[in-house]
Each structure stands twice: as C-alpha cells, then as structure tokens.
N, C-alpha and C. Protein backbone atom coordinates (compact mmCIF):
# COMPACT_ATOMS: atom_id res chain seq x y z
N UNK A 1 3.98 -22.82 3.56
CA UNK A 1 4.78 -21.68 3.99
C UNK A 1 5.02 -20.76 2.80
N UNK A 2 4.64 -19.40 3.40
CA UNK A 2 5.21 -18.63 1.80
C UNK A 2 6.35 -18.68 1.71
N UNK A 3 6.59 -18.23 0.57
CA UNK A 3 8.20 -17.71 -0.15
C UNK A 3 8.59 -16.42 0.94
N UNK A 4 10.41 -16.98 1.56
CA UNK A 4 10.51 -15.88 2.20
C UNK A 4 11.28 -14.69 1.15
N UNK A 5 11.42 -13.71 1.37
CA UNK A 5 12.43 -13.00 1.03
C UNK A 5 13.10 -11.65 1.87
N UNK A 6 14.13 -11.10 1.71
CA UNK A 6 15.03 -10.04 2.21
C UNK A 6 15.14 -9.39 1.31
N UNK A 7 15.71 -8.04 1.64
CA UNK A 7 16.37 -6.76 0.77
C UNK A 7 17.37 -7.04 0.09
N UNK A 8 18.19 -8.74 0.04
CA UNK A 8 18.84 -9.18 -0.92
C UNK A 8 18.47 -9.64 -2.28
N UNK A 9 17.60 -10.21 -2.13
CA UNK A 9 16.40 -10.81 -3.15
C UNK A 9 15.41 -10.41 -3.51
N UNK A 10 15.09 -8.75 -3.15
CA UNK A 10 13.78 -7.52 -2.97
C UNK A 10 13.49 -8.04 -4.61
N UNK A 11 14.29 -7.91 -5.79
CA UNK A 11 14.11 -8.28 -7.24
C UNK A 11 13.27 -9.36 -7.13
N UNK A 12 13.06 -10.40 -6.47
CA UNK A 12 11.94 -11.75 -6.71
C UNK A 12 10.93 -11.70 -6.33
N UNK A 13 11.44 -11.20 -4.93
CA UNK A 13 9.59 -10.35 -4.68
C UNK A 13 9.14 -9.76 -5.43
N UNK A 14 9.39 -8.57 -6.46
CA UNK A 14 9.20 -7.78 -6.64
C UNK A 14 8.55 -8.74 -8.29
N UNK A 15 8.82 -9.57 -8.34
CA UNK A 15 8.92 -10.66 -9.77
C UNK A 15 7.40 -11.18 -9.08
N UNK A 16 7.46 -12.00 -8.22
CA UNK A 16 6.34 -12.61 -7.17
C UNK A 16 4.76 -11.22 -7.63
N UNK A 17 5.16 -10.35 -7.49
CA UNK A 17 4.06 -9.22 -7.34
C UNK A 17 4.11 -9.26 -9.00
N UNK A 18 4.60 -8.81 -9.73
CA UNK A 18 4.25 -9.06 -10.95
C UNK A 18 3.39 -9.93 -11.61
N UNK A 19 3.71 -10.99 -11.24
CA UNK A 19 3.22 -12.87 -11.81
C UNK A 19 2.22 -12.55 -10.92
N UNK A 20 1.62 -11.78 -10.09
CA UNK A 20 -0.06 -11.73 -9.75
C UNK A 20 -0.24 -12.33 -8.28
N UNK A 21 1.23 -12.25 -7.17
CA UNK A 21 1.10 -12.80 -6.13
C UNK A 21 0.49 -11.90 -5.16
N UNK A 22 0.24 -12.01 -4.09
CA UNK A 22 -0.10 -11.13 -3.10
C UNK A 22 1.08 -11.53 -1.87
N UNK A 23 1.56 -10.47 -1.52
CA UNK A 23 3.16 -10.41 -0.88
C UNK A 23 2.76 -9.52 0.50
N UNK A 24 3.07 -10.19 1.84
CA UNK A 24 3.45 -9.18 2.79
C UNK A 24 4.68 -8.29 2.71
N UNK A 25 4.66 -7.56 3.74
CA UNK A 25 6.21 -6.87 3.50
C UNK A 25 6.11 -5.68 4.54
N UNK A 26 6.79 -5.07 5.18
CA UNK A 26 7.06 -4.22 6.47
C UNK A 26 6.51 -2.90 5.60
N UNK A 27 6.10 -2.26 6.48
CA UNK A 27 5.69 -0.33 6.62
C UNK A 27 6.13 -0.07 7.64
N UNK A 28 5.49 1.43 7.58
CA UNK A 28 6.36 1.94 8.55
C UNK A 28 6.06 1.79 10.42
N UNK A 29 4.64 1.18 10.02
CA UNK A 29 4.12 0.58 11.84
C UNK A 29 3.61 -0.77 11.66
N UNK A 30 3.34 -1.13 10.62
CA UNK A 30 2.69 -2.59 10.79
C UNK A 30 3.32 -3.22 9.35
N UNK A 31 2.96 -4.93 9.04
CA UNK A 31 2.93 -5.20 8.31
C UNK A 31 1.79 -5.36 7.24
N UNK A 32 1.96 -4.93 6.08
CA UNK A 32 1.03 -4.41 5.09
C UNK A 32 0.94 -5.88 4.10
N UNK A 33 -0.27 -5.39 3.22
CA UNK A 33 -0.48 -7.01 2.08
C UNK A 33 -0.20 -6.06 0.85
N UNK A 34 0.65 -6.31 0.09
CA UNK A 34 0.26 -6.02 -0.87
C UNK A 34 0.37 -6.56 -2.49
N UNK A 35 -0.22 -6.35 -3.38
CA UNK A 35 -0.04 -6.79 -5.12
C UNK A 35 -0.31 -5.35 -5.97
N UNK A 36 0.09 -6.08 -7.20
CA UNK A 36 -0.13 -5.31 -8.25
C UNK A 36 -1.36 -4.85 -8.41
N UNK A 37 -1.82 -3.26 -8.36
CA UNK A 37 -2.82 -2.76 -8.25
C UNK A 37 -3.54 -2.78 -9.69
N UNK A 38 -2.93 -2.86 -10.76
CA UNK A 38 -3.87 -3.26 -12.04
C UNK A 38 -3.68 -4.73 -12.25
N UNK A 39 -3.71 -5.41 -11.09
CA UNK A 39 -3.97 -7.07 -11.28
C UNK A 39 -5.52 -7.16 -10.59
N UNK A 40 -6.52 -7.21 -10.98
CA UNK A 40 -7.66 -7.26 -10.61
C UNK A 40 -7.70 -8.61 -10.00
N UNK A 41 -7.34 -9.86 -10.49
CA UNK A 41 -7.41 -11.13 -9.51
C UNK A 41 -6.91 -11.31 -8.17
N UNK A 42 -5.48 -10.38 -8.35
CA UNK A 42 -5.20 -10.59 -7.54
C UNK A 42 -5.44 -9.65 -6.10
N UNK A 43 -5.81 -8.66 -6.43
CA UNK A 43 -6.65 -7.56 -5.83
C UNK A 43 -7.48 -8.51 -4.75
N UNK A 44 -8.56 -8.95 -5.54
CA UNK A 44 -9.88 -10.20 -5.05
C UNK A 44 -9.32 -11.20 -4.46
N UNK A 45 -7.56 -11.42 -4.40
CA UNK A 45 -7.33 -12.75 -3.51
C UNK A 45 -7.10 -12.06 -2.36
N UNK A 46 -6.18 -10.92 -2.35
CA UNK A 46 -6.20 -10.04 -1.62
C UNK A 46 -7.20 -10.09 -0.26
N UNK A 47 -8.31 -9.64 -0.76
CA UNK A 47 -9.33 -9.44 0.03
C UNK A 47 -10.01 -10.23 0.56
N UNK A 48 -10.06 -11.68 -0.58
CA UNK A 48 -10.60 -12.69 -0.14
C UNK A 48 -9.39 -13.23 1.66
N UNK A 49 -8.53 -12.78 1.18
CA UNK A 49 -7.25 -13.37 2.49
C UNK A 49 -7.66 -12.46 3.62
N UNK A 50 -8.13 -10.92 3.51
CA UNK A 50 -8.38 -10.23 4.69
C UNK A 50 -9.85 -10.63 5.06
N UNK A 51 -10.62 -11.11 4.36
CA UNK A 51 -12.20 -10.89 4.78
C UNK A 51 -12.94 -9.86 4.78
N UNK A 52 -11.93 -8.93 3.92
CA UNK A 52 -12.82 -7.69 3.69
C UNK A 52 -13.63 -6.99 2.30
N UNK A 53 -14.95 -6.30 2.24
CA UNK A 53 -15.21 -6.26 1.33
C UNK A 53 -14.60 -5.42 0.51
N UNK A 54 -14.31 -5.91 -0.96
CA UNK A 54 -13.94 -4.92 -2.10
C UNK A 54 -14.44 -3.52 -2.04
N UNK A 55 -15.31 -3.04 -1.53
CA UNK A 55 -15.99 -2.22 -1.63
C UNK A 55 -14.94 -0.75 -1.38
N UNK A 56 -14.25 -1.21 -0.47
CA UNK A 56 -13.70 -0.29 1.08
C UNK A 56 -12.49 0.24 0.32
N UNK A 57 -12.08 -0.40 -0.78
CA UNK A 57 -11.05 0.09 -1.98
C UNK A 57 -9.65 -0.14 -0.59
N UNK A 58 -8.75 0.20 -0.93
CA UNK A 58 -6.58 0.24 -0.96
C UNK A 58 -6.54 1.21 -1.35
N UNK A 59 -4.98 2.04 -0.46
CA UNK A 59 -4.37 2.68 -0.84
C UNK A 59 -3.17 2.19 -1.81
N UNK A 60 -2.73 2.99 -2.16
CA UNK A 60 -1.37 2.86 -2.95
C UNK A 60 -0.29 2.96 -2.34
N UNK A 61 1.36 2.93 -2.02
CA UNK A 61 1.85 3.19 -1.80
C UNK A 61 3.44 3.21 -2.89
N UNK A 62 4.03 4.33 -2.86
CA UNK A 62 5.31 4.15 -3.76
C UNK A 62 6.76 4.39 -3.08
N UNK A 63 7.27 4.40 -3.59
CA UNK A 63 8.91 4.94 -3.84
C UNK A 63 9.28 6.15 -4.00
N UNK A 64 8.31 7.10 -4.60
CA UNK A 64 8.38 8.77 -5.24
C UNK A 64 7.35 8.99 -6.05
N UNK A 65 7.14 10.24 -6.05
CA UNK A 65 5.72 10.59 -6.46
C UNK A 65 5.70 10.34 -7.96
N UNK A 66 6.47 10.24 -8.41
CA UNK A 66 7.08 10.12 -10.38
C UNK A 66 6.06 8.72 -10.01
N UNK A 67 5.95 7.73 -9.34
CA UNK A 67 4.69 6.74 -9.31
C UNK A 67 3.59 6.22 -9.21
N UNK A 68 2.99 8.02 -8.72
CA UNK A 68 1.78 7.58 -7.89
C UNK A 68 1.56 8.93 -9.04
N UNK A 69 2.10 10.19 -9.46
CA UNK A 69 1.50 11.35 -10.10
C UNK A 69 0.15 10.86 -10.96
N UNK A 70 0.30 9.49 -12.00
CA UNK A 70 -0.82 9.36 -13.04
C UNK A 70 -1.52 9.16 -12.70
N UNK A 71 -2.16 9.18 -11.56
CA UNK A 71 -2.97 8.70 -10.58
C UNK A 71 -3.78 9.88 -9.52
N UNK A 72 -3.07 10.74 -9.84
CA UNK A 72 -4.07 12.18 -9.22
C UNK A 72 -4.31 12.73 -10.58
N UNK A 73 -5.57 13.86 -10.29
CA UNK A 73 -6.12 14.38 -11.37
C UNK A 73 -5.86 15.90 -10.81
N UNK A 74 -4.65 16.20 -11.68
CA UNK A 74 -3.78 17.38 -10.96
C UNK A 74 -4.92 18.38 -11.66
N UNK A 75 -5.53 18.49 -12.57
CA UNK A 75 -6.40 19.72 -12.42
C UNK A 75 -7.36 20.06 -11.39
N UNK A 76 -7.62 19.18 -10.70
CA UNK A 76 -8.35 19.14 -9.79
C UNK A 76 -7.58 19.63 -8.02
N UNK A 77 -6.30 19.50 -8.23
CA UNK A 77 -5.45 20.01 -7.42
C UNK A 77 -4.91 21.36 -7.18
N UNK A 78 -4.97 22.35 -6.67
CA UNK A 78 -4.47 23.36 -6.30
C UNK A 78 -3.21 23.30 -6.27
N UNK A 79 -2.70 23.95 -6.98
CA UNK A 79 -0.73 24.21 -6.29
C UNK A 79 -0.71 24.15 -5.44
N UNK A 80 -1.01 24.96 -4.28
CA UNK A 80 -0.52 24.70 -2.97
C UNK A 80 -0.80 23.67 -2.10
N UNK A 81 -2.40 23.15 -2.61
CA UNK A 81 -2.23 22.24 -1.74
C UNK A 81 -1.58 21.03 -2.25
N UNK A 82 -1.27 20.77 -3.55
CA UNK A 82 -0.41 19.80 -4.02
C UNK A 82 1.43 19.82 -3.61
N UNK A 83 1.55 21.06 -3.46
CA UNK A 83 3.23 21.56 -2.54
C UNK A 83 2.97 21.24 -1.08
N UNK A 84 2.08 21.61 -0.42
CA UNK A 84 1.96 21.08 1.05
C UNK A 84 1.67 19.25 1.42
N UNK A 85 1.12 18.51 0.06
CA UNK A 85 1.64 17.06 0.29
C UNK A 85 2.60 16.74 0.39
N UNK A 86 3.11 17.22 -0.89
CA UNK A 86 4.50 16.88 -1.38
C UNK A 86 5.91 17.20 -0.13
N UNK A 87 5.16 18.59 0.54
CA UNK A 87 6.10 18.22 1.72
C UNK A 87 6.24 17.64 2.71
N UNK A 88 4.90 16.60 2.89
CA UNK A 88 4.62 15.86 3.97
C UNK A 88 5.64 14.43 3.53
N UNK A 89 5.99 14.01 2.25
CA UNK A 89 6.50 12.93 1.51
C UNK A 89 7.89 13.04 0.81
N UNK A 90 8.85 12.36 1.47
CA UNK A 90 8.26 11.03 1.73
C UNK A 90 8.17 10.89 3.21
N UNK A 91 7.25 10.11 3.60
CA UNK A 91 6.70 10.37 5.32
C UNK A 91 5.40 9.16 5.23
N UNK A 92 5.40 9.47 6.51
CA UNK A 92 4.04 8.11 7.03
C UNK A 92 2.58 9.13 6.81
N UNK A 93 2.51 9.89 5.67
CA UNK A 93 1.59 10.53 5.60
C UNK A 93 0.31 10.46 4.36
N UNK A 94 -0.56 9.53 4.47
CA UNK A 94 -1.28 9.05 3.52
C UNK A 94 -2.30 10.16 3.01
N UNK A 95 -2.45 10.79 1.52
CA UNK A 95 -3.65 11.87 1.28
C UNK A 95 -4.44 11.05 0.44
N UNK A 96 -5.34 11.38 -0.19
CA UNK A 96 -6.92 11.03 -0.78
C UNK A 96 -7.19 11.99 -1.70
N UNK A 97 -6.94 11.95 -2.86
CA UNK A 97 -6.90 12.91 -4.21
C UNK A 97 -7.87 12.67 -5.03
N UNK A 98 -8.65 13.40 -5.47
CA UNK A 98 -9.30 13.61 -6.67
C UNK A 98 -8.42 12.27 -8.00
N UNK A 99 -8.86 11.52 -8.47
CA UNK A 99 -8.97 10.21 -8.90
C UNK A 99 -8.69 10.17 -10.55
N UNK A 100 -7.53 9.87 -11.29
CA UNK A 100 -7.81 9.85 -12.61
C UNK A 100 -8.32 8.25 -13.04
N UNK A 101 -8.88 8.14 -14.60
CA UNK A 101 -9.27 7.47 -14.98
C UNK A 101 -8.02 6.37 -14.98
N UNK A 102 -6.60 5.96 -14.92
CA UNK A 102 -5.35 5.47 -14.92
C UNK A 102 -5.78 4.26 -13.36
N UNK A 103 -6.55 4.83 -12.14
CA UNK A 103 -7.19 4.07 -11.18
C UNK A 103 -8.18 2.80 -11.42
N UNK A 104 -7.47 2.01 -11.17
CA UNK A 104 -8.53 0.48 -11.73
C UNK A 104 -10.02 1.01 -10.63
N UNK A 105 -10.97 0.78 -10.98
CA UNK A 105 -12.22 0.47 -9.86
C UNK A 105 -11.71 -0.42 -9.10
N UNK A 106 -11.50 -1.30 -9.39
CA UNK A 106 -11.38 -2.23 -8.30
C UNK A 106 -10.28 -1.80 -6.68
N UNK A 107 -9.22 -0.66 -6.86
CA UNK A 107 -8.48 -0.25 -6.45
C UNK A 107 -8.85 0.94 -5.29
N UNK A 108 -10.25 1.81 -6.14
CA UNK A 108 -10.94 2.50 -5.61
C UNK A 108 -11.61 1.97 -4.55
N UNK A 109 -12.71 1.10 -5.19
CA UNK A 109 -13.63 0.35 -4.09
C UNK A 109 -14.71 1.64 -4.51
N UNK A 110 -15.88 1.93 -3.40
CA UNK A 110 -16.93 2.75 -3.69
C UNK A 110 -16.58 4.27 -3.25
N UNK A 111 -15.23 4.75 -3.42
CA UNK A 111 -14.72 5.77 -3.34
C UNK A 111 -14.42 6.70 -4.45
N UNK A 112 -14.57 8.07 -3.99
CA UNK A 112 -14.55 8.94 -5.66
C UNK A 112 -13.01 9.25 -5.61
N UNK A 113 -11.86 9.30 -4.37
CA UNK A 113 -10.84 9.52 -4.47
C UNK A 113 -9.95 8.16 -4.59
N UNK A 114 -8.89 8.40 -4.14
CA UNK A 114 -7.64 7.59 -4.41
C UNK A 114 -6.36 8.29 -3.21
N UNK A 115 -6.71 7.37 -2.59
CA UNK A 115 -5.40 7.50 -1.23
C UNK A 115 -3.51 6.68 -1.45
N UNK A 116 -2.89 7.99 -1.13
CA UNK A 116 -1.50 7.50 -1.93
C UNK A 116 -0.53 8.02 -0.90
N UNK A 117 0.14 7.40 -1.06
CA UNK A 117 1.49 7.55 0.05
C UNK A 117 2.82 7.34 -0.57
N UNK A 118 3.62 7.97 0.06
CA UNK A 118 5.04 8.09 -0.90
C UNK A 118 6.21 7.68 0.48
N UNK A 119 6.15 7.03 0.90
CA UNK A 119 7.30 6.20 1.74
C UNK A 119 8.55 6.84 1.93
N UNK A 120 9.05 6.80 3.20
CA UNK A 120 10.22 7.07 3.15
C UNK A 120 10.99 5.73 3.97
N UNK A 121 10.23 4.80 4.41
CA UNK A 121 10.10 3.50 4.77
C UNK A 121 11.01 2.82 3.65
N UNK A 122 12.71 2.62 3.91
CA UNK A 122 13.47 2.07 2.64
C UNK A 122 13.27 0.23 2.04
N UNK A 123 12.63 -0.42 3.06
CA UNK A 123 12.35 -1.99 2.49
C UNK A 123 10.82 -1.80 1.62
N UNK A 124 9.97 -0.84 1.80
CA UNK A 124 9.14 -0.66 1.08
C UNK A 124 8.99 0.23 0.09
N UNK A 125 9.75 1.19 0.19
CA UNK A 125 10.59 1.96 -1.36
C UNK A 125 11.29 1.01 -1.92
N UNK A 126 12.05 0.21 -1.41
CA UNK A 126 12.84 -0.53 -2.46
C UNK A 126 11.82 -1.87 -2.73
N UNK A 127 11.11 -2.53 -2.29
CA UNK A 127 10.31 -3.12 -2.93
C UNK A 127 9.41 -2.17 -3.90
N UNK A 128 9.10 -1.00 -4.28
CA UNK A 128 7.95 -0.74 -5.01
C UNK A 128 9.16 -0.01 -5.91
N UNK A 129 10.40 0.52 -5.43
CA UNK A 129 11.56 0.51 -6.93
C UNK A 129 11.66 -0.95 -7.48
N UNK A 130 12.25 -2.08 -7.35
CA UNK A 130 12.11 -3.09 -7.77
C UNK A 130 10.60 -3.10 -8.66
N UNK A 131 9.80 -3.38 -7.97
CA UNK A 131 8.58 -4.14 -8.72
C UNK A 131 8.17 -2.57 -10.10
N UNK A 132 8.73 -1.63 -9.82
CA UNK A 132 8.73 -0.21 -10.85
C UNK A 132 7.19 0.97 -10.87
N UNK A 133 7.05 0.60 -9.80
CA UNK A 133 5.53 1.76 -9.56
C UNK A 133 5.10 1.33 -8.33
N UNK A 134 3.61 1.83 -8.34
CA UNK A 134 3.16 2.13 -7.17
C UNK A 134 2.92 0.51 -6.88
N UNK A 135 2.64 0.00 -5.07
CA UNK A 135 1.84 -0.88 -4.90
C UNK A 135 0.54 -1.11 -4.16
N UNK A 136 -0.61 -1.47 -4.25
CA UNK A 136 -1.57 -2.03 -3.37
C UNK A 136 -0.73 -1.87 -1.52
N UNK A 137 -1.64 -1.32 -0.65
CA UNK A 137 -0.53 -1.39 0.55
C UNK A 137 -2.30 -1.43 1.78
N UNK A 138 -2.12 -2.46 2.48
CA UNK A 138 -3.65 -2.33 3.28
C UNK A 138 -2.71 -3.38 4.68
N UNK A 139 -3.25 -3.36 5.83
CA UNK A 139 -2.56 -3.70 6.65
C UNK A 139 -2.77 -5.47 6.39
N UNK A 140 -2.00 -5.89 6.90
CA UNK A 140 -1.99 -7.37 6.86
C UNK A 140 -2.52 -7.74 8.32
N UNK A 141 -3.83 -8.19 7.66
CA UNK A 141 -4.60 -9.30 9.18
C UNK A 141 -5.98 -9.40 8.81
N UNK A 142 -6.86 -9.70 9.18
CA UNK A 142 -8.27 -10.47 9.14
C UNK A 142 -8.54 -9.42 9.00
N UNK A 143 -9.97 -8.94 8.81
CA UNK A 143 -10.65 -8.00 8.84
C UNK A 143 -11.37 -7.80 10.64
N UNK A 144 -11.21 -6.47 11.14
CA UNK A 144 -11.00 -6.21 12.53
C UNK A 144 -10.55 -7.06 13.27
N UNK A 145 -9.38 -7.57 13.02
CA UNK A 145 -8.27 -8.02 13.69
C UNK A 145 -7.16 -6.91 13.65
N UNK A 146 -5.95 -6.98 14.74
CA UNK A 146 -4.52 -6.13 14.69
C UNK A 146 -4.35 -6.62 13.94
N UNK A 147 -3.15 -4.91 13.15
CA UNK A 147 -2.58 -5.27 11.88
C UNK A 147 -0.99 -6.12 12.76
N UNK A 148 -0.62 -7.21 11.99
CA UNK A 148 0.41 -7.55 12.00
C UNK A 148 1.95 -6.76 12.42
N UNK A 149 2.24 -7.15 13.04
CA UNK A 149 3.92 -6.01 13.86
C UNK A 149 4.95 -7.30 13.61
N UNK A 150 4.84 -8.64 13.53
CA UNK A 150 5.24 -9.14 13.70
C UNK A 150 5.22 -10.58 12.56
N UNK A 151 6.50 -11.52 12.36
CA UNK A 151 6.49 -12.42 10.98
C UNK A 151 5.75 -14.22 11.77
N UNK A 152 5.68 -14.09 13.13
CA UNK A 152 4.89 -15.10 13.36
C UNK A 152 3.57 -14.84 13.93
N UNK A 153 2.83 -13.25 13.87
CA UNK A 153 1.46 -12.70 13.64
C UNK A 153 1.23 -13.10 12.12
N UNK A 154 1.70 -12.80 11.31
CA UNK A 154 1.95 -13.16 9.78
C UNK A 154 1.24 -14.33 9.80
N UNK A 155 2.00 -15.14 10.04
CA UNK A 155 1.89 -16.93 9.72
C UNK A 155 0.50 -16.98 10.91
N UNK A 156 0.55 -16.88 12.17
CA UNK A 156 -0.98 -17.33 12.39
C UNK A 156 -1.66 -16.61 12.35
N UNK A 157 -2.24 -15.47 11.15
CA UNK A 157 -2.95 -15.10 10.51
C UNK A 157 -3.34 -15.83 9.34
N UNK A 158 -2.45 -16.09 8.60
CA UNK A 158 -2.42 -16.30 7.37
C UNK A 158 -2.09 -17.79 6.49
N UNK A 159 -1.18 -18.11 7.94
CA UNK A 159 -0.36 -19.56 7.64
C UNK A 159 0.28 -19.55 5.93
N UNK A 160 0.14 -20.63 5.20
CA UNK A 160 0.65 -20.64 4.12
C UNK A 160 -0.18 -19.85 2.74
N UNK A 161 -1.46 -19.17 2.90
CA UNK A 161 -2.08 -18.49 1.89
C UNK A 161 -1.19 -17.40 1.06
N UNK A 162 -0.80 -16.50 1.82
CA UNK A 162 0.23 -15.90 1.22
C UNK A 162 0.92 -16.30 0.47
N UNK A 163 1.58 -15.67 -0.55
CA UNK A 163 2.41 -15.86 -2.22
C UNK A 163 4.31 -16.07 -1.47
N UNK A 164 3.89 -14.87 -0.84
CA UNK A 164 5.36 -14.68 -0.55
C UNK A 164 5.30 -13.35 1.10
N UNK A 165 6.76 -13.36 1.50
CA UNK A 165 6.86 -12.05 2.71
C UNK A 165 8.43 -11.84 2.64
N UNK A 166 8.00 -10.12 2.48
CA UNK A 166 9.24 -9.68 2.55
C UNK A 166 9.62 -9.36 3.70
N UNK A 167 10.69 -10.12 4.54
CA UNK A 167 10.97 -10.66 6.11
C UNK A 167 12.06 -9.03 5.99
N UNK A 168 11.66 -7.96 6.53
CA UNK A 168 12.37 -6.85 6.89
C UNK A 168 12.30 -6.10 8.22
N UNK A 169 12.69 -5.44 8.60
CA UNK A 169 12.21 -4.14 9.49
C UNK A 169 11.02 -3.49 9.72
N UNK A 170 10.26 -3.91 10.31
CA UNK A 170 9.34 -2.14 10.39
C UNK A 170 10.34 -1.05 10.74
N UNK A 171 9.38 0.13 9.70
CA UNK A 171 10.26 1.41 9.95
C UNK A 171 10.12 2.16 11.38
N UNK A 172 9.20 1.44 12.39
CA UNK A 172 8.97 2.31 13.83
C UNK A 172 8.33 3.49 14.14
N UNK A 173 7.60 3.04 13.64
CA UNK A 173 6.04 4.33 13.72
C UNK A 173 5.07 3.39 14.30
N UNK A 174 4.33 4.13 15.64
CA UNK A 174 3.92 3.62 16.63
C UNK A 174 2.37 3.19 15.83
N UNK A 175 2.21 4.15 15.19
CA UNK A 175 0.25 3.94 14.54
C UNK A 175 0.89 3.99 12.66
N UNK A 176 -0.60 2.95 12.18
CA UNK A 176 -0.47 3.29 11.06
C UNK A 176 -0.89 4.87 10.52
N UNK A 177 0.23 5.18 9.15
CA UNK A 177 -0.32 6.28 8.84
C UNK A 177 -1.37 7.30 8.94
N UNK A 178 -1.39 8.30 8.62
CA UNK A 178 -2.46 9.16 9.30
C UNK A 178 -3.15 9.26 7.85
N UNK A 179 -4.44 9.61 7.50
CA UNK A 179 -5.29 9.77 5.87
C UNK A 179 -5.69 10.87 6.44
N UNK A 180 -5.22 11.85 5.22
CA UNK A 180 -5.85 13.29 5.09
C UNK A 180 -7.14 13.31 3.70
N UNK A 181 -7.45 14.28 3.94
CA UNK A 181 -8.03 14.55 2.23
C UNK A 181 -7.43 15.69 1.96
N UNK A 182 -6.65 15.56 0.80
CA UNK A 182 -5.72 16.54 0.39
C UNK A 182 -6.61 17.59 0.03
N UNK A 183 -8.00 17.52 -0.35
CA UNK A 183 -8.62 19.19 -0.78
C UNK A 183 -9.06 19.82 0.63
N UNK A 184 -9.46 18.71 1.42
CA UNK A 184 -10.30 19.36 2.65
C UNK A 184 -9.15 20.23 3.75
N UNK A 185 -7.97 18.89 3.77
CA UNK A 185 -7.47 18.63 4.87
C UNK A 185 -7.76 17.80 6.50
N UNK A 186 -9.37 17.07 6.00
CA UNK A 186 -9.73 16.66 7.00
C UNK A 186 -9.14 15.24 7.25
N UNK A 187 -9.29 14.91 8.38
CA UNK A 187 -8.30 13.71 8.72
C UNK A 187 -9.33 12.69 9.31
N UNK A 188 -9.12 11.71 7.86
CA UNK A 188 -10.03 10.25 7.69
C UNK A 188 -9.62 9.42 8.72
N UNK A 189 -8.17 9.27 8.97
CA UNK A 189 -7.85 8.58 10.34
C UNK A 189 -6.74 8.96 10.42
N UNK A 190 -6.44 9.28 12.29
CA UNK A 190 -5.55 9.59 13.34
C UNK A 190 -4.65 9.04 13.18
C-alpha cells in the first residue's frame, strides 16, 4: 500500500517527491502521477508504472508561473501571446512553449516544446508550493486506460507500486485540461 497523505502532511509528500518517489495526487479532473522532473530515474519509474513510452515526454505543472518561467524560452515568445497565457492561469489551461535548455530531455520526450500549466487546483498548488517548483503531472492509469477520478481506481491500477498518494479532492473539471500551442494557438487536445 502506498504512503497515504492529506493537505495536513502536503510537506512529506512533498519530501516523498524529492527523495525520487513517484506520488499520485488530485487535478483538476482526474488523478495525475507525478515526480521530480529533473529526477531522471524517477521519470523512467514513472513510465515504467504507466506503460508508456518515454518518448511522448510530461507536462509540468506548478503553483505560479515564478516556476515554470525558466522553462520557456521567452525570446521566442511574443508579449502578447505570452499576456494571453498568462491570462488563461491559473486555470485548467495547459500551453506548449518554445523549450529552454533548463528542460531535462527526458521531460520533453521527442518534442521540441514543453507543455506547462499553472493550477489554480489548491491540493496541487500546494503540493508543488511544498515540494518548491514545478512538477511532472501525466494522468494516473495504464497506458489507454481511464485516467483515474477515483483513490480505489488508484489502487486497482496500481496496487502498491506507487511511492505515495495525495488522498484530496479533485478540483471538478469534467475533461482533462485542454493543450494549446501557445505560438499557433492550435489545440493539441479538447
């Protein structure tokens, strides 16, 4: 059985993701997997737990953009269209930015951008305040399986592989996030 935890104890999880665990934990429609995105092992347990290939890269997700900024390559960004994210966030609204070198490969996958989301989802802001930056955020479940809604979908998905789960709320958003490409505006998924 993993380690449970709550928004009382968000600090151990947030310790758990550090030390290189891979942690469920609520979004804003499903439950998400996530670790430390410059932990490359644990990235690969990650994936090894979904069945999916590295290739297909994670988004990020944070607390405020002060977490995710080193991570776009703002010359490559337009003011405006960098003001028209920023007003989508914090929100269930995932973009795809032009990529600085600060992006592990492994994080990317065979992608030239970097997809980032800024939460307004508070058990997953306060887990990625706790743990102090951005985190790894990909839905929790097999690969083409449903993402997880639920903490005993969790367990017979996953049973005891998991490090740890942060037992919270979903924030009640019917679909996962929507992916834009912040230069195009085209929409990677609905």
């Amino acid at each position: 059985m993993p380690k449970h935890y709550t928004l009382t104890n968000v600090d151990a999880a947030a310790a758990l993701l550090r030390d290189g665990g891979v942690l469920a934990y609520p979004t804003e429609a499903v439950f998400g997997l996530g670790c430390d995105p410059g932990n490359r092992e644990a990235l690969e347990r990650l994936f090894t737990l979904k069945g999916r290939p590295p290739t297909q890269g994670v988004l990020l997700i944070a607390a405020d953009f002060e977490q995710i900024v080193r991570y776009i390559d703002l010359a490559a960004v337009p003011e405006a269209v960098l003001a028209q994210v920023r007003s989508s966030w914090p929100g269930p609204s995932t973009w795809i930015f032009p990529r600085t070198a600060e992006v592990p490969a492994w994080v990317a996958g065979n992608h030239a951008g970097i997809a980032l989301r800024v939460t307004a989802h508070q058990p997953t802001a306060a887990l990625c305040r706790a743990f102090g930056g951005a985190l790894v955020s990909t839905s929790a479940n097999p690969h083409g399986e449903a993402p997880a809604r639920a903490v005993a979908t969790l367990e017979a998905y996953f049973g005891d592989t998991l490090d740890g789960l942060l037992d919270a709320p979903l924030g009640g958003q019917a679909q996962p996030s929507t992916i834009r490409d912040a230069l195009s505006g085209a929409i990677i998924r609905g």
